[in-house]
C-alpha atoms as a PDB file:
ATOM      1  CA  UNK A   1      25.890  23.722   8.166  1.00  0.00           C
ATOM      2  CA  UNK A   2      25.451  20.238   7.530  1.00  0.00           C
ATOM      3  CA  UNK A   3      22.206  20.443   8.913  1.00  0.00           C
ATOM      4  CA  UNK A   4      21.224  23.589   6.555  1.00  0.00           C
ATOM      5  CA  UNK A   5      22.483  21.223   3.063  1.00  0.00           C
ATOM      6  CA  UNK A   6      19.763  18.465   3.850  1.00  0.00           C
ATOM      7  CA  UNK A   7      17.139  20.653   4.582  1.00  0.00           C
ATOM      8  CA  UNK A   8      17.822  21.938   1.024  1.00  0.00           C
ATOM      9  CA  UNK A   9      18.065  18.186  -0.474  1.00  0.00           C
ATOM     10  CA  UNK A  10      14.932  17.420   1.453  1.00  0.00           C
ATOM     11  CA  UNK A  11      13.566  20.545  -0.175  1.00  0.00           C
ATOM     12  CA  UNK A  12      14.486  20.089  -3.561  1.00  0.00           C
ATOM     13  CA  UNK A  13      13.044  16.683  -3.429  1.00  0.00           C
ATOM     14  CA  UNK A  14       9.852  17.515  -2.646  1.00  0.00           C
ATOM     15  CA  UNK A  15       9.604  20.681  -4.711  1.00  0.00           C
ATOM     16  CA  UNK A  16      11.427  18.561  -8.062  1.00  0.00           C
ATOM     17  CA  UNK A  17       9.359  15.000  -7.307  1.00  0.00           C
ATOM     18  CA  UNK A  18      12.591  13.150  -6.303  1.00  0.00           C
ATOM     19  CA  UNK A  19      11.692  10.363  -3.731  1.00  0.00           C
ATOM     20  CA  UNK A  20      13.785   8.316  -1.927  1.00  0.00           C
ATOM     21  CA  UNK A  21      10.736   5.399  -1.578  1.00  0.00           C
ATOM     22  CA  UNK A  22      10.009   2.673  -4.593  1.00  0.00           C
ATOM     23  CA  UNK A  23       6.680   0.037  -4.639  1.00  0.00           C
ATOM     24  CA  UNK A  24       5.738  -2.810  -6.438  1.00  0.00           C
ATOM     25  CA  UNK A  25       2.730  -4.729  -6.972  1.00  0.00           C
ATOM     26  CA  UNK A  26       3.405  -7.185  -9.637  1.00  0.00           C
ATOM     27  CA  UNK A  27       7.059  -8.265  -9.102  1.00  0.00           C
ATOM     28  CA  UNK A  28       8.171 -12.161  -9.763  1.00  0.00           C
ATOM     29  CA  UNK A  29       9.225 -14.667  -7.634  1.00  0.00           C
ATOM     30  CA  UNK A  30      10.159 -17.944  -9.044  1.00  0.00           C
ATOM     31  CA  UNK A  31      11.043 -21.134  -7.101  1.00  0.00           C
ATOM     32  CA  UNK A  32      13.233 -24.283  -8.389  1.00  0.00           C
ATOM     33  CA  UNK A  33      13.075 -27.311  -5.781  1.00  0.00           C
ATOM     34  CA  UNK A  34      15.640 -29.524  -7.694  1.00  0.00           C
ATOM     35  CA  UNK A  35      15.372 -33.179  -6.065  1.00  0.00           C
ATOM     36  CA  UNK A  36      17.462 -35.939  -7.413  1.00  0.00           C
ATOM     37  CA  UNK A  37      14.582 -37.466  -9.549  1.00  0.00           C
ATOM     38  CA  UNK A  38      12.271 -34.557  -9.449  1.00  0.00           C
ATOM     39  CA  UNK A  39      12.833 -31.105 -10.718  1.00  0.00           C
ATOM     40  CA  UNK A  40      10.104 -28.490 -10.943  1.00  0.00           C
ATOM     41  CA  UNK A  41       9.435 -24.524 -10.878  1.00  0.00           C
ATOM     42  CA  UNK A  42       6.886 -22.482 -10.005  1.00  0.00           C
ATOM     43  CA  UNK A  43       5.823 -18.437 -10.346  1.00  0.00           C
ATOM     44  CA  UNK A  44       4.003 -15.661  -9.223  1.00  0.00           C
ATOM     45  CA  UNK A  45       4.185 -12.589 -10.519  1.00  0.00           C
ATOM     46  CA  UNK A  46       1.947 -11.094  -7.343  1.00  0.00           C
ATOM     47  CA  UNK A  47       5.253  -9.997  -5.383  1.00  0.00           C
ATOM     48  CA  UNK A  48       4.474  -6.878  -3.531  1.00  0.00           C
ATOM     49  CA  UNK A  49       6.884  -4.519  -2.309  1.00  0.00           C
ATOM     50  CA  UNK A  50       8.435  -1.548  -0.670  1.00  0.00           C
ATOM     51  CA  UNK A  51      11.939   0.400  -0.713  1.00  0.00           C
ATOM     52  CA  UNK A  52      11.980   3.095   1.407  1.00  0.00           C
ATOM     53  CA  UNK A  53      15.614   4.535   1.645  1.00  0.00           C
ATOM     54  CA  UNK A  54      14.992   7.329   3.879  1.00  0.00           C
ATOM     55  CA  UNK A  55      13.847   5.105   6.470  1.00  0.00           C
ATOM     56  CA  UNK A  56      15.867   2.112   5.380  1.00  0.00           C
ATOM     57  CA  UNK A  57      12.909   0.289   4.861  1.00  0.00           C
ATOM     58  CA  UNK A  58      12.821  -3.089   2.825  1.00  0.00           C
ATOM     59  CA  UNK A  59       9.307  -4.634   3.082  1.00  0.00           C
ATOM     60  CA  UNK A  60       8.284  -7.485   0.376  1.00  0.00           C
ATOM     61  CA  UNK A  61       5.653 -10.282   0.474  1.00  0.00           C
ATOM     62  CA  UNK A  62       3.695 -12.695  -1.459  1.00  0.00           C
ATOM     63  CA  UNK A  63       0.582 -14.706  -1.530  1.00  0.00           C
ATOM     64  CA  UNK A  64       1.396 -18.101  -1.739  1.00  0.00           C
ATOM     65  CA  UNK A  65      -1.979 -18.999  -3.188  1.00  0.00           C
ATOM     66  CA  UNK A  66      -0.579 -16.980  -6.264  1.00  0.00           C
ATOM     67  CA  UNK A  67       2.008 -20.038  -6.733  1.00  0.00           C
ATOM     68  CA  UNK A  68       1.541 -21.737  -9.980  1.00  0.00           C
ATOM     69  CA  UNK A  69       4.082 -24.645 -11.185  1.00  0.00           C
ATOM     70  CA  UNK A  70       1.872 -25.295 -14.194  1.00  0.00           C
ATOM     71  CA  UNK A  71       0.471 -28.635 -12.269  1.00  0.00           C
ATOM     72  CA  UNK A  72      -3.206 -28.153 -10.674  1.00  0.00           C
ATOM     73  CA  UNK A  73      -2.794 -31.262  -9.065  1.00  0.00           C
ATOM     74  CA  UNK A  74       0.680 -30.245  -7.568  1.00  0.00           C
ATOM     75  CA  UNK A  75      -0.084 -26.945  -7.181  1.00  0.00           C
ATOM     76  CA  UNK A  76      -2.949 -27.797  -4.925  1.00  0.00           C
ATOM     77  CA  UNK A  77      -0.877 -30.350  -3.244  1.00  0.00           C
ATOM     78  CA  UNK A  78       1.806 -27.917  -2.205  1.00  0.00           C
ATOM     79  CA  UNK A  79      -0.762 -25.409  -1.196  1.00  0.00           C
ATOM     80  CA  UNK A  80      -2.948 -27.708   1.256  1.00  0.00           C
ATOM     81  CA  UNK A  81      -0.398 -30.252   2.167  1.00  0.00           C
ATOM     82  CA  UNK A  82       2.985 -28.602   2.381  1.00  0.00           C
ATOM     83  CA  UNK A  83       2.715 -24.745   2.718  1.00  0.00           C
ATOM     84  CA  UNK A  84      -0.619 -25.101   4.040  1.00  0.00           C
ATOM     85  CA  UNK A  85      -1.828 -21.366   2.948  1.00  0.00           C
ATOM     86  CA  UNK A  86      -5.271 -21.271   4.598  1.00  0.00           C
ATOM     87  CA  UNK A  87      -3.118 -21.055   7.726  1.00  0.00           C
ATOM     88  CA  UNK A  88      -0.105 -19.240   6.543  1.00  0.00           C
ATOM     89  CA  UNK A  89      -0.791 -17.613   3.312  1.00  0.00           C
ATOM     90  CA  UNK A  90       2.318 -15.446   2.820  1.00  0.00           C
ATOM     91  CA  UNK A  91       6.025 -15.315   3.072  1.00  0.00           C
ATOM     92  CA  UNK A  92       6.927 -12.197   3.892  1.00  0.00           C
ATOM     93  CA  UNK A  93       9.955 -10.483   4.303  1.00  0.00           C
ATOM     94  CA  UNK A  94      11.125  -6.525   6.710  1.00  0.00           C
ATOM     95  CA  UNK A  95      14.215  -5.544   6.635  1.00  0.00           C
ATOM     96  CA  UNK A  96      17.142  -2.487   5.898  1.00  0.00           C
ATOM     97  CA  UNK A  97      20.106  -2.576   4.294  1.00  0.00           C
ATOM     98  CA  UNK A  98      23.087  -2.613   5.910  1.00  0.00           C
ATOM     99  CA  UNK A  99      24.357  -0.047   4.366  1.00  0.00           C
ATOM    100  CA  UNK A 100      22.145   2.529   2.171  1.00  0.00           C
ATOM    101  CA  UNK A 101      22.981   2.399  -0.848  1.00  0.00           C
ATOM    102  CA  UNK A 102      23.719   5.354  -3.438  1.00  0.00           C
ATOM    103  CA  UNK A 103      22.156   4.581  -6.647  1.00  0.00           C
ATOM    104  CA  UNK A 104      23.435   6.350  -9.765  1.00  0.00           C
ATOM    105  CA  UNK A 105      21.131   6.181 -12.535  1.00  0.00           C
ATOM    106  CA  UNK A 106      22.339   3.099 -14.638  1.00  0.00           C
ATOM    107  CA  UNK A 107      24.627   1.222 -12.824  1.00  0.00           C
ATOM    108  CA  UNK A 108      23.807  -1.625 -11.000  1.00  0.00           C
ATOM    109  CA  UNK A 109      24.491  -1.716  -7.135  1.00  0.00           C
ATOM    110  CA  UNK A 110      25.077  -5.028  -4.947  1.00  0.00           C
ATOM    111  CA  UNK A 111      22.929  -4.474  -1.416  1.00  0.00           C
ATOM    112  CA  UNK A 112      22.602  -6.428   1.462  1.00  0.00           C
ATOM    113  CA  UNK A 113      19.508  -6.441   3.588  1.00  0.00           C
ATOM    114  CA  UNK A 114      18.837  -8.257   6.978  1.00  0.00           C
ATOM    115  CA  UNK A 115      15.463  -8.594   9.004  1.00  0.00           C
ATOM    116  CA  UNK A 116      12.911 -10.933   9.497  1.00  0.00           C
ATOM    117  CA  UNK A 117      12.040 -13.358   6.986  1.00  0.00           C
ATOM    118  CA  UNK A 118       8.366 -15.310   7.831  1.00  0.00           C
ATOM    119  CA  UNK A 119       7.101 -18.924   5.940  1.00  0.00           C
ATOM    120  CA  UNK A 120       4.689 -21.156   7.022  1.00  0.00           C
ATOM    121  CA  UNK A 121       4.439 -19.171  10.630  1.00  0.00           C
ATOM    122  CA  UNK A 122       7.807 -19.668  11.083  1.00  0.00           C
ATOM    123  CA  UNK A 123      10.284 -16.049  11.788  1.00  0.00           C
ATOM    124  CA  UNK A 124      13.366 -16.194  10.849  1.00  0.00           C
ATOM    125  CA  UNK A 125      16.400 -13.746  10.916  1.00  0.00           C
ATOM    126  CA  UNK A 126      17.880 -13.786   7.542  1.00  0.00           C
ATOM    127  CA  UNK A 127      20.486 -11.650   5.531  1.00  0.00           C
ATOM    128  CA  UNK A 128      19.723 -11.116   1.582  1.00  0.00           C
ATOM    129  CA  UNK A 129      22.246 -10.298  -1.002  1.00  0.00           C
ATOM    130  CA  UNK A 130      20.766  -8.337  -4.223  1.00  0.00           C
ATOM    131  CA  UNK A 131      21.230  -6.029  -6.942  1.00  0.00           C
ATOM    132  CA  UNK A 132      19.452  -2.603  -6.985  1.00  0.00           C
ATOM    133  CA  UNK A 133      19.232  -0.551 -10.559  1.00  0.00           C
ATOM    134  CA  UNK A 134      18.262   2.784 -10.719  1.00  0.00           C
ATOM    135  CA  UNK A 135      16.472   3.241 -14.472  1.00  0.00           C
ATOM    136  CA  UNK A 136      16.673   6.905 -16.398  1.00  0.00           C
ATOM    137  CA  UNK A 137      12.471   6.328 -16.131  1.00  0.00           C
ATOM    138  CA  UNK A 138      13.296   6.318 -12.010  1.00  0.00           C
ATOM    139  CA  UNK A 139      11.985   3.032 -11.730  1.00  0.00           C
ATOM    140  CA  UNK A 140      14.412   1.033  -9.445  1.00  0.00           C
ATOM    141  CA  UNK A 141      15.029  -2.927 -10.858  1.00  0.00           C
ATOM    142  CA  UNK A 142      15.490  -5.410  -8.090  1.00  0.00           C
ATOM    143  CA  UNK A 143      17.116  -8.591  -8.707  1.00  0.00           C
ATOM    144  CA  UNK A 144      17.868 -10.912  -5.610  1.00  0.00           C
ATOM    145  CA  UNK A 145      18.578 -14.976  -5.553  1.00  0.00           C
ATOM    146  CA  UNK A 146      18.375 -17.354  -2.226  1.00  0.00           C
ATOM    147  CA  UNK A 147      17.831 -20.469  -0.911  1.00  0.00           C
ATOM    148  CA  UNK A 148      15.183 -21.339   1.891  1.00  0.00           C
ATOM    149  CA  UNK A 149      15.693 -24.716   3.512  1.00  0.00           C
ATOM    150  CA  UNK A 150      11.992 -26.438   4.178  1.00  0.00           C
ATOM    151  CA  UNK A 151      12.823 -27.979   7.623  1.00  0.00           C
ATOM    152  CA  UNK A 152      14.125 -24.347   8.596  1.00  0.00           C
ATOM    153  CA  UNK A 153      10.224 -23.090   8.245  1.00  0.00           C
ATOM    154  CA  UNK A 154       8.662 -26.339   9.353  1.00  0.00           C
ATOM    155  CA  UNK A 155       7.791 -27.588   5.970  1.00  0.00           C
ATOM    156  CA  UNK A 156       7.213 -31.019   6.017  1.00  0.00           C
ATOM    157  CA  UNK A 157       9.284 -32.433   2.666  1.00  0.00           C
ATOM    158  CA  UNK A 158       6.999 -35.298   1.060  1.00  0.00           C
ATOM    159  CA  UNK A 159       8.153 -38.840   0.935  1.00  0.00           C
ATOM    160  CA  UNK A 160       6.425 -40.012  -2.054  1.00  0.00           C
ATOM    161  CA  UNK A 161       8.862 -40.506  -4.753  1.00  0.00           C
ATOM    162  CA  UNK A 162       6.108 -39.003  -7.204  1.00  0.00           C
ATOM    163  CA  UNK A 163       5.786 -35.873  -4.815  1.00  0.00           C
ATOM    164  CA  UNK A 164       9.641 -35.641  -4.238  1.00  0.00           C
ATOM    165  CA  UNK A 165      11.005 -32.090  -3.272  1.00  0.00           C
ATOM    166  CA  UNK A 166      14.364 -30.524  -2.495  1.00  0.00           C
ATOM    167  CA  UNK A 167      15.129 -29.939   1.081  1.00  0.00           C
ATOM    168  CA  UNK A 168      16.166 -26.318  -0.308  1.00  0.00           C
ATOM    169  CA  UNK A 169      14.427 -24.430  -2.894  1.00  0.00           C
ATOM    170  CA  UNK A 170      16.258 -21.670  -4.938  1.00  0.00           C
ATOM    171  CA  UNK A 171      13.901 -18.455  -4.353  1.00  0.00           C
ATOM    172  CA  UNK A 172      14.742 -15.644  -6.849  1.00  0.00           C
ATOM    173  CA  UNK A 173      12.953 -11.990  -7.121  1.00  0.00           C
ATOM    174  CA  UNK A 174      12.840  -9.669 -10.182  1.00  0.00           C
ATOM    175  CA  UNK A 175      10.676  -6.482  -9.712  1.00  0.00           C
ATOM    176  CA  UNK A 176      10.653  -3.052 -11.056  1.00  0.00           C
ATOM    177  CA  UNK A 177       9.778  -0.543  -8.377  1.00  0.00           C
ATOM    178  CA  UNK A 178       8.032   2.462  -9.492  1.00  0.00           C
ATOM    179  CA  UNK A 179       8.997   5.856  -7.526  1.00  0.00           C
ATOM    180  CA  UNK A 180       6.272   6.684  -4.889  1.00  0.00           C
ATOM    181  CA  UNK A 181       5.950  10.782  -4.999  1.00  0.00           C
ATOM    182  CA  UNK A 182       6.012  12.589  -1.999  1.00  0.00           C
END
């Protein structure tokens, strides 16, 4: 029986338009490194992205070249000295939630992803705390705040007072996912 009632929902999906998978190509990520005599932020609003529900599927990345702290100087700096992106040009980040969510349209849902989270070469296993809004449009808002230590990916934290960085940088994402049909 049970069986039977998710053929229909599968059915209905795909004869309605309802999909269960969301994709971004222009999300935001912003960083703040907030050192004791330094403070700075930077942006990209290249984030590129993938919620896939059916197959619990959380798959997000960005170019690092797409960085921009309003600084050339810095901004190349950080790119050639300190993330090094002709080597490692994205952070990247595969996943699933730990629980799929339900999403009713309007209300905000706290998730919790864990998988593999990749900087500077370096693989980490991480778990990510978020919120996940389902719009009336079906576009799904994703809103999700963490911190990366540098050492953690082997990024070497300048010692020039002038160049001074956090140790941790606060990374936060804000995308709308449009609704991939099937």
């Amino acid at each position: 029986m049970i069986r039977w009632y998710g053929l229909v929902a599968l059915l209905l999906q795909t004869m309605l338009g309802f999909s269960q998978t969301w994709k971004t190509e222009s999300g935001k990520v912003t960083f703040l490194s907030e050192a004791k005599f330094n403070s700075f932020s930077g942006t990209s609003d290249q984030l590129q992205g993938l919620i896939d529900l059916e197959k619990n599927l959380v798959d997000f990345y960005v170019d690092l070249n797409t960085l921009k702290t309003g600084i050339g100087l810095r901004d190349r700096h950080m790119r050639d000295n300190y993330l090094e992106t002709k080597k490692f040009p994205y952070a990247e980040f595969t996943g699933s939630f730990a629980e799929i969510p339900n999403l009713p349209t309007g209300q905000p849902v706290r998730v919790e992803v864990s998988g593999k989270f990749k900087v500077h070469g370096v693989v980490q296993s991480r778990t990510f705390s978020g919120i996940l809004k389902k719009e009336n449009s079906g576009e799904l808002l994703l809103e999700a705040t963490f911190e990366v230590k540098l050492e953690d990916h082997k990024i070497e934290v300048p010692k020039v007072l002038a160049y001074e960085l956090a140790t941790q940088e606060s990374i936060t994402l804000v995308a709308t996912l449009k609704s991939v049909q099937p």
